[in-house]
Protein backbone atom coordinates (compact mmCIF):
# COMPACT_ATOMS: atom_id res chain seq x y z
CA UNK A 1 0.00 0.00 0.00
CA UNK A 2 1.26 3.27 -1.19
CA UNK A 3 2.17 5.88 1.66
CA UNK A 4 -0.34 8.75 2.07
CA UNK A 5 0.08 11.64 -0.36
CA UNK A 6 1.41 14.56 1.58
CA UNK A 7 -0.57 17.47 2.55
CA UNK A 8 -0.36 21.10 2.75
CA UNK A 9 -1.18 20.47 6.42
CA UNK A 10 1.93 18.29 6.51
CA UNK A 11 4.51 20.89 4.93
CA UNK A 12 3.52 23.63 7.67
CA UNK A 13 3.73 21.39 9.98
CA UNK A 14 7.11 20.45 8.95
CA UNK A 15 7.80 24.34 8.42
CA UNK A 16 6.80 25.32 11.52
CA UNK A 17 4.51 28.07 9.76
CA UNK A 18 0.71 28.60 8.85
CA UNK A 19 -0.56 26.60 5.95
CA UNK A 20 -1.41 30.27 4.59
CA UNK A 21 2.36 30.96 4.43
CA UNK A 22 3.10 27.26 2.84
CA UNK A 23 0.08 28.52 0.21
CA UNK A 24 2.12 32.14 -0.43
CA UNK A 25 4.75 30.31 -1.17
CA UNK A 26 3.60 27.31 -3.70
CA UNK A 27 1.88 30.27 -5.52
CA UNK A 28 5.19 32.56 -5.54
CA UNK A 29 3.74 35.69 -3.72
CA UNK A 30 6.41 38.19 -2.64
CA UNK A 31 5.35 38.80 0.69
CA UNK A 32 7.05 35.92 2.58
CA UNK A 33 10.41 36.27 3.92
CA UNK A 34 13.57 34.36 2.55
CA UNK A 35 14.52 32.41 4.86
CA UNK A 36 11.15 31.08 5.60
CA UNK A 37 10.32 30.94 1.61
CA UNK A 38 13.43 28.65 1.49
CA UNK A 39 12.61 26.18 4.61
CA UNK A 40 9.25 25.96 3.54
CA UNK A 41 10.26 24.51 0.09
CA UNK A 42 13.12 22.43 1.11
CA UNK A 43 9.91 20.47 3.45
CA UNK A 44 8.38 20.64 -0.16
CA UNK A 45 11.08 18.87 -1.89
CA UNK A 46 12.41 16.51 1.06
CA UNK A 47 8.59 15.33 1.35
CA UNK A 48 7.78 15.21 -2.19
CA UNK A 49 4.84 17.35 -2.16
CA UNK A 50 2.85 18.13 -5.41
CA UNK A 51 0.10 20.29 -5.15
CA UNK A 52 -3.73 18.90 -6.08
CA UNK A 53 -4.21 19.66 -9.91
CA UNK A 54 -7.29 21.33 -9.21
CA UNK A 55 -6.83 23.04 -5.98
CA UNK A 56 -3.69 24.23 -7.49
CA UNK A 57 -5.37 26.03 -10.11
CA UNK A 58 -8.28 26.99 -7.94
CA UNK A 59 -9.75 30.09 -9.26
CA UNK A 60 -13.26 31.74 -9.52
CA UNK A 61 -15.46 29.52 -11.07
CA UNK A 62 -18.58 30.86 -13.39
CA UNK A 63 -21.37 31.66 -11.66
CA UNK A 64 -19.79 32.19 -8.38
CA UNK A 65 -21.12 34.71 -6.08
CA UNK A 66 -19.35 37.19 -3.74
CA UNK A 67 -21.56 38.71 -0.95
CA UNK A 68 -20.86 41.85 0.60
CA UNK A 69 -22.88 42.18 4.05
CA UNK A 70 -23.07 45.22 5.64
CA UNK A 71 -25.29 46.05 8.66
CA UNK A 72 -28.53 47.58 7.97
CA UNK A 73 -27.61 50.94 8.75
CA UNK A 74 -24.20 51.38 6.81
CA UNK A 75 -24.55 53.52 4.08
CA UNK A 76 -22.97 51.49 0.78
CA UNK A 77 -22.72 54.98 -0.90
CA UNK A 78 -19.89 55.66 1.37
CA UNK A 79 -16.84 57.15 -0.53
CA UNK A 80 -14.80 54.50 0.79
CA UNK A 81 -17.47 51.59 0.35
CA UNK A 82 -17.09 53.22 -3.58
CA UNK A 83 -13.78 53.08 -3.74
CA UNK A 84 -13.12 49.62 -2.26
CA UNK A 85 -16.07 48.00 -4.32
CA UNK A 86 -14.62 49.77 -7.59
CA UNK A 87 -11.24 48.06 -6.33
CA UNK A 88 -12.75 44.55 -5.81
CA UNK A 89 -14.46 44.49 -9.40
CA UNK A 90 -11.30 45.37 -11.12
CA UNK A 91 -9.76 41.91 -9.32
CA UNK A 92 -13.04 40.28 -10.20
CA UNK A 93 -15.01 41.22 -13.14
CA UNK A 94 -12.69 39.64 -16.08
CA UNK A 95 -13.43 35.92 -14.33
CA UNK A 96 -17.36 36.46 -14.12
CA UNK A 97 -18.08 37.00 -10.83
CA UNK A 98 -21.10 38.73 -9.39
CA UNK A 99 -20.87 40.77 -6.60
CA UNK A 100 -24.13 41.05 -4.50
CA UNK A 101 -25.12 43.48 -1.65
CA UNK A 102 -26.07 41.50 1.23
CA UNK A 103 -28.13 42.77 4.13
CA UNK A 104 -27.68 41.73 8.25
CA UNK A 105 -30.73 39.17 7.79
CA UNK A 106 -28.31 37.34 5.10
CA UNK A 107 -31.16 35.51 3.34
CA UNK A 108 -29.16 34.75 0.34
CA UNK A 109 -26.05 32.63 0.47
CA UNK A 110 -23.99 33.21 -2.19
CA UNK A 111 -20.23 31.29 -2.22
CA UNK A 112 -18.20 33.68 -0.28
CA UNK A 113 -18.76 36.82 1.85
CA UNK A 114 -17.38 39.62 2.67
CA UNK A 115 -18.18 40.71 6.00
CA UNK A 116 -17.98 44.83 6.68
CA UNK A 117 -18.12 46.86 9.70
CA UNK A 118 -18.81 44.17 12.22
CA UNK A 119 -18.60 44.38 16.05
CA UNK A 120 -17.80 42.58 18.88
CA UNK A 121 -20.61 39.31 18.61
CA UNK A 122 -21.30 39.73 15.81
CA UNK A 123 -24.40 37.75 14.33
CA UNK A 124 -23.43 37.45 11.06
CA UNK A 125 -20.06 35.85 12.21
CA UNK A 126 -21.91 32.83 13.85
CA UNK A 127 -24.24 32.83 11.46
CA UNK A 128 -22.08 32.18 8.30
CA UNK A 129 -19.93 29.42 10.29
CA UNK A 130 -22.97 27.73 10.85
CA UNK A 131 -24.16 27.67 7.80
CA UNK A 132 -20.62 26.50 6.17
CA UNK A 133 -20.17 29.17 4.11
CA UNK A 134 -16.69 30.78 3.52
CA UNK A 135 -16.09 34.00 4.98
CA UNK A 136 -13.35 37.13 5.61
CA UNK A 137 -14.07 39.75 7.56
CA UNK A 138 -12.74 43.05 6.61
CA UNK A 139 -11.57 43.71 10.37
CA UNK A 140 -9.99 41.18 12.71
CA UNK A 141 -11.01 38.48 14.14
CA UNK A 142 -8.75 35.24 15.30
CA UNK A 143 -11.25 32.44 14.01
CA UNK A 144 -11.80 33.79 10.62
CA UNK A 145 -9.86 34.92 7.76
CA UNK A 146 -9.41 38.76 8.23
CA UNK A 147 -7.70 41.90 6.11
CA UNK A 148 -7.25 45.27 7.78
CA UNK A 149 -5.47 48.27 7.42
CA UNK A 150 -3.31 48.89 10.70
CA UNK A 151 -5.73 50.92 12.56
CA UNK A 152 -3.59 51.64 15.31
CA UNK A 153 -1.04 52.13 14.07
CA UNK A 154 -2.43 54.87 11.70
CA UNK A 155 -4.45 56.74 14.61
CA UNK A 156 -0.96 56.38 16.23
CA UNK A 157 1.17 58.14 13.09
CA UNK A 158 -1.75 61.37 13.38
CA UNK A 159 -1.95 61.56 16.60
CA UNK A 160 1.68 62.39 16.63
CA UNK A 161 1.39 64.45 13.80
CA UNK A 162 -0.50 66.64 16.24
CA UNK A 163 2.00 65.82 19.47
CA UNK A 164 5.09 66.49 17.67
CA UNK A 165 3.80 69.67 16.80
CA UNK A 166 3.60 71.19 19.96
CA UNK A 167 -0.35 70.31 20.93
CA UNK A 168 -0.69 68.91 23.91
CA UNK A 169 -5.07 69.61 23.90
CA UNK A 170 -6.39 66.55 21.58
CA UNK A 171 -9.66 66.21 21.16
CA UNK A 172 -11.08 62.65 19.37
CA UNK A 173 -13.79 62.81 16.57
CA UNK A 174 -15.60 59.69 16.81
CA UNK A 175 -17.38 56.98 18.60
CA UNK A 176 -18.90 54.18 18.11
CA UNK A 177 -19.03 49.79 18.59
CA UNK A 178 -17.28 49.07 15.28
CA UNK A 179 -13.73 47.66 15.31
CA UNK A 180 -13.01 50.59 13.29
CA UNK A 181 -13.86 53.41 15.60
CA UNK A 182 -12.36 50.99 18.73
CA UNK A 183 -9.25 50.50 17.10
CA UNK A 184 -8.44 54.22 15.70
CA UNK A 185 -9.49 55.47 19.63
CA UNK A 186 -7.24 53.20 20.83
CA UNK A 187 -4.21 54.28 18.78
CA UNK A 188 -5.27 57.96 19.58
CA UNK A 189 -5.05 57.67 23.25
CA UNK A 190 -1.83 55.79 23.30
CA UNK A 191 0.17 58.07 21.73
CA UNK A 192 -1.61 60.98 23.51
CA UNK A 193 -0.54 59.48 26.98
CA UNK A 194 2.83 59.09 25.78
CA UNK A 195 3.66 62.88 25.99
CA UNK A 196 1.36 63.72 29.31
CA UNK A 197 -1.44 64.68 26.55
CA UNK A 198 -5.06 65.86 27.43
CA UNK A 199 -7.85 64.73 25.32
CA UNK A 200 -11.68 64.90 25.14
CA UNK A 201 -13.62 62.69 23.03
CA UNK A 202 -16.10 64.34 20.71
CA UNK A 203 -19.15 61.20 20.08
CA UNK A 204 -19.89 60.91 16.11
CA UNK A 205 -20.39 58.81 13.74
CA UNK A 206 -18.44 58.23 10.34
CA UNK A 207 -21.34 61.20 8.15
CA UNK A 208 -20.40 64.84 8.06
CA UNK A 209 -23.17 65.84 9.14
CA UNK A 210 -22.34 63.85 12.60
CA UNK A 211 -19.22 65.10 12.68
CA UNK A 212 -20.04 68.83 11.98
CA UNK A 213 -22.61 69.03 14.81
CA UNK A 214 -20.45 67.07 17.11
CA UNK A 215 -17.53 69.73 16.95
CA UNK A 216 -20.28 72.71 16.41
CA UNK A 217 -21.52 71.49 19.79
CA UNK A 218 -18.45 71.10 21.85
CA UNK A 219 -17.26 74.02 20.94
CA UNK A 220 -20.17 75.88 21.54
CA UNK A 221 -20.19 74.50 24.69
CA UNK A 222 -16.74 75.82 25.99
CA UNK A 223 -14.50 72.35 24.81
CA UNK A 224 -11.35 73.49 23.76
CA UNK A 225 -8.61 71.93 22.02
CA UNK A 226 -5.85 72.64 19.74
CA UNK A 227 -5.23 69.72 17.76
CA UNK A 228 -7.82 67.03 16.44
CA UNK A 229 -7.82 63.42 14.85
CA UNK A 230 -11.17 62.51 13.08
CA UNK A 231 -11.90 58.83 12.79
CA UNK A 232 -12.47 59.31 8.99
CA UNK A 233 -11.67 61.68 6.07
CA UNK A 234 -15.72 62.63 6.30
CA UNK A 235 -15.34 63.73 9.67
CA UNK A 236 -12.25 65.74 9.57
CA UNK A 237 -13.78 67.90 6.72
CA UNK A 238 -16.63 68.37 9.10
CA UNK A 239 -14.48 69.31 11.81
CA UNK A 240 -12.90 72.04 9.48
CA UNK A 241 -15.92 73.62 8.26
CA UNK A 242 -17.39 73.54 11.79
CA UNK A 243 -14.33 75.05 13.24
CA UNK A 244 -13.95 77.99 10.20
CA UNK A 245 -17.87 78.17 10.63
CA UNK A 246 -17.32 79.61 14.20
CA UNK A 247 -14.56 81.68 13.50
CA UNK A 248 -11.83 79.07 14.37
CA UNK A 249 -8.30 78.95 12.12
CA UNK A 250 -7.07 75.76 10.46
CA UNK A 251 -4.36 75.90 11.12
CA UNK A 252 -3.66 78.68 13.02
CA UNK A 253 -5.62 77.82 16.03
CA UNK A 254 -6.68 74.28 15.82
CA UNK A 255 -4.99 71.72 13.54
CA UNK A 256 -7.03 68.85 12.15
CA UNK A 257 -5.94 65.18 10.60
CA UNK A 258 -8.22 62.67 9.48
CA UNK A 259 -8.04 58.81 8.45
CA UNK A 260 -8.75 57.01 5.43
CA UNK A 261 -6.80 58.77 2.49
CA UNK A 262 -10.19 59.58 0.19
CA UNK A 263 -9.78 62.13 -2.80
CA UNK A 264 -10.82 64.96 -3.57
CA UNK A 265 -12.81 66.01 -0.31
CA UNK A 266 -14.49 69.61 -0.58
CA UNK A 267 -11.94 71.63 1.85
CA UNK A 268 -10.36 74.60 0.64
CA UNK A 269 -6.97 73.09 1.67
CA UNK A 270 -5.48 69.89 1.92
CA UNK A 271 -5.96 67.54 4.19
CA UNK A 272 -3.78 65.66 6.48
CA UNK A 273 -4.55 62.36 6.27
CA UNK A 274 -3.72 58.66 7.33
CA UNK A 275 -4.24 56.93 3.87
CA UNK A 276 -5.25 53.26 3.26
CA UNK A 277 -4.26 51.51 0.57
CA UNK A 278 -7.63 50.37 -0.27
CA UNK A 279 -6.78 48.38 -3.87
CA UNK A 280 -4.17 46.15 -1.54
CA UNK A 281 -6.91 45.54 1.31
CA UNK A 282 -9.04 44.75 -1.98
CA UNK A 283 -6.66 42.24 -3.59
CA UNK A 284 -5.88 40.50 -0.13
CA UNK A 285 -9.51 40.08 0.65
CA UNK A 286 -9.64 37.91 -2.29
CA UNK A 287 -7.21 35.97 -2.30
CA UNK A 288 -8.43 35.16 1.30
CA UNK A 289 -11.78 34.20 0.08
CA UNK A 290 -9.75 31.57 -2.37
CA UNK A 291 -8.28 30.39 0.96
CA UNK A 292 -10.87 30.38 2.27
CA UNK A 293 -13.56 28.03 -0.13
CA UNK A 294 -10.26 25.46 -0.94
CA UNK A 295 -10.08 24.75 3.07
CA UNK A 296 -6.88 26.45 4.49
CA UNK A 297 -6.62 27.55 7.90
CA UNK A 298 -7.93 30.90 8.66
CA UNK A 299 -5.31 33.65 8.61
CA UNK A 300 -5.53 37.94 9.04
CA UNK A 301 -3.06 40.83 7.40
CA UNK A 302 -2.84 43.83 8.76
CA UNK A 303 -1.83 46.46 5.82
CA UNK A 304 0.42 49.31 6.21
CA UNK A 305 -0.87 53.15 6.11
CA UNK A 306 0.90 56.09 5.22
CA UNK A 307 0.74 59.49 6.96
CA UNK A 308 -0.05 62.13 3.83
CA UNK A 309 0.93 65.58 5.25
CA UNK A 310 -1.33 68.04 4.06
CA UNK A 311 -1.85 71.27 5.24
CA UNK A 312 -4.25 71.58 7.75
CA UNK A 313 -1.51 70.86 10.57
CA UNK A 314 0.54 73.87 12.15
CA UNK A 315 3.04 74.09 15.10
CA UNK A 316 1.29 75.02 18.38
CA UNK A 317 0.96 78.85 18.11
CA UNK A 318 2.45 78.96 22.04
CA UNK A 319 5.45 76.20 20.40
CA UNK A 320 6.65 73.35 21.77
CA UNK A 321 6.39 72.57 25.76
C-alpha cells in the first residue's frame, strides 16, 4: 500500500509556519520572507509534495457569487465603500463574478462573503460558520480569515502628527461599537498618553453631518482643544468647516488630521490624512476568500498606512512645551 500523499497540512507542519504561508509560497507571492520561503520549500522537496491539480489552479469559477454584508444601517454609498467595491471588481469582473449586496438578515447565500463593519458578537459571524459558508471579515477576528489596514497604528502616526507639533489639547472625533472606531481610539489615546497629553472625546459617527454638529456642539459648549484626529476623512472635513464656521483657524488655532486617504474632499486646503491603501486591502480580501472556499486555515493581514501631510496641521501657536 502506497504511503499517504502529503498534505499542505503536513509541509507547515514540517515548516513550523501557517498553511497560509506554505500557500504564499507554492503560488510565488512576494510577501514571505527568505529564509522562511526557502525552509518551507526544502519540506516541499524533502517530502515530495505536489500540489492537487485542481486546488492548485483553484480560481473563480462561473457563476460564483461574492456577498458583501453590511449592517442595515451602513450607508454602501460611502466614498470609501465606492472606492473599495470599484477596487474589488477590477480583481473580479474579467473571471465572471457577481458581486451582491447582502443585508444583516443574510437571506441569500452566495459562495463567499465579505463581512464589513462588524462588532464585537457579531451575528453574522456565527451565522455564516454555521451555515458553512466561507467568509473574511474586513476587520480582525482570530477564528476567521481577516484583512485590515493597521488601525492603530495609523491613529498612532496622526496623533503624533498633532503631538510632535507642539499640541498637547487633543480632542477625538468619533465613537462608536465598530472595530473601526475601537481600534483608531485606541491608537489615539496611546500616543496621547505618551507625551502627558489631554484629550476629550467628541461622540460621532463616520457622516459629516455627525461630525459637523459634534464639533459645532463642543465648541459651543466651551471644549477646547488645539489639535484634532477625526476617525475618517468625512469627519475631519466636518471638523474644518465647523471650526472655520465659528470663526476658528485651520491651522492657526486648531490643527485637524483625518483617516482614510479619500480624494478629492471639498476643503479649501489639503488635508492631512492617514491613507489606506484600499486596492491592496481589496486584492488581499480575495485571495483570502480563495483560501478560504479550498479549506486552508484561517489567517488575518494587517496592511500598512501612510501618513499624507497636508496642510491643515501647524506648530502650536504657544510652540513646543
Amino acid at each position: 500500500m502506497s504511503s499517504p500523499r502529503p498534505t499542505i497540512d503536513d509541509i507547515a507542519h514540517e515548516s513550523g509556519v501557517s498553511t497560509g504561508t506554505v500557500s504564499r509560497v507554492l503560488n510565488g507571492h512576494s510577501t514571505v520572507a527568505a529564509r522562511t520561503r526557502d525552509r518551507v520549500q526544502e519540506v516541499i522537496a524533502r517530502l515530495g509534495y505536489a500540489p492537487d491539480p485542481a486546488a492548485r489552479h483553484l480560481s473563480w469559477r462561473t457563476g460564483q457569487t461574492l456577498g458583501l454584508s453590511f449592517d442595515r444601517d451602513d450607508p454602501v454609498l460611502h466614498p470609501y465603500m465606492i472606492l473599495f467595491r470599484r477596487a474589488l471588481e477590477a480583481g473580479t469582473a474579467h473571471q465572471g463574478v457577481q458581486l451582491l449586496e447582502l443585508r444583516a438578515d443574510l437571506t441569500r447565500l452566495p459562495s463567499a462573503v465579505l463581512v464589513m463593519h462588524a462588532i464585537d458578537g457579531d451575528p453574522r459571524l456565527s451565522f455564516l460558520r454555521d451555515a458553512g459558508v466561507p467568509a473574511v471579515l474586513i476587520g480582525h477576528h482570530p477564528d476567521f480569515f481577516w484583512v485590515a489596514p493597521d488601525d492603530v497604528g495609523g491613529a498612532r502616526l496622526a496623533t503624533q502628527q498633532l503631538t510632535g507639533s507642539g499640541h498637547r489639547q487633543l480632542a477625538f472625533l468619533g465613537a462608536g461599537p465598530s472595530q473601526v472606531a475601537q481600534d483608531r481610539q485606541r491608537g489615539f489615546l496611546a500616543a496621547a498618553a505618551a507625551v502627558g497629553a489631554q484629550t476629550v472625546s467628541l461622540p460621532s459617527d463616520f457622516t459629516v453631518l455627525g461630525g459637523y454638529r459634534a464639533v459645532r456642539r463642543a465648541w459651543e459648549g466651551g471644549a477646547r482643544f488645539t489639535g484634532l484626529f477625526a476617525q475618517s476623512d468625512e469627519s475631519a472635513a466636518a471638523a474644518v468647516a465647523a471650526l472655520q464656521d465659528l470663526g476658528v483657524d485651520v491651522p492657526g488655532q486648531v490643527s485637524v488630521v483625518g483617516f482614510d486617504g479619500l480624494p478629492e474632499l471639498p476643503l479649501p486646503i489639503r488635508l492631512t490624512t492617514v491613507a489606506q491603501n484600499i486596492p491592496k486591502i481589496a486584492s488581499t480580501a480575495l485571495t483570502l476568500v480563495q483560501e478560504a472556499i479550498s479549506g486552508l486555515s484561517p489567517r488575518g493581514e494587517f496592511i500598512p498606512v501612510e501618513l499624507i501631510r497636508g496642510a491643515t496641521v501647524a506648530p502650536f501657536p504657544g510652540g513646543k512645551p
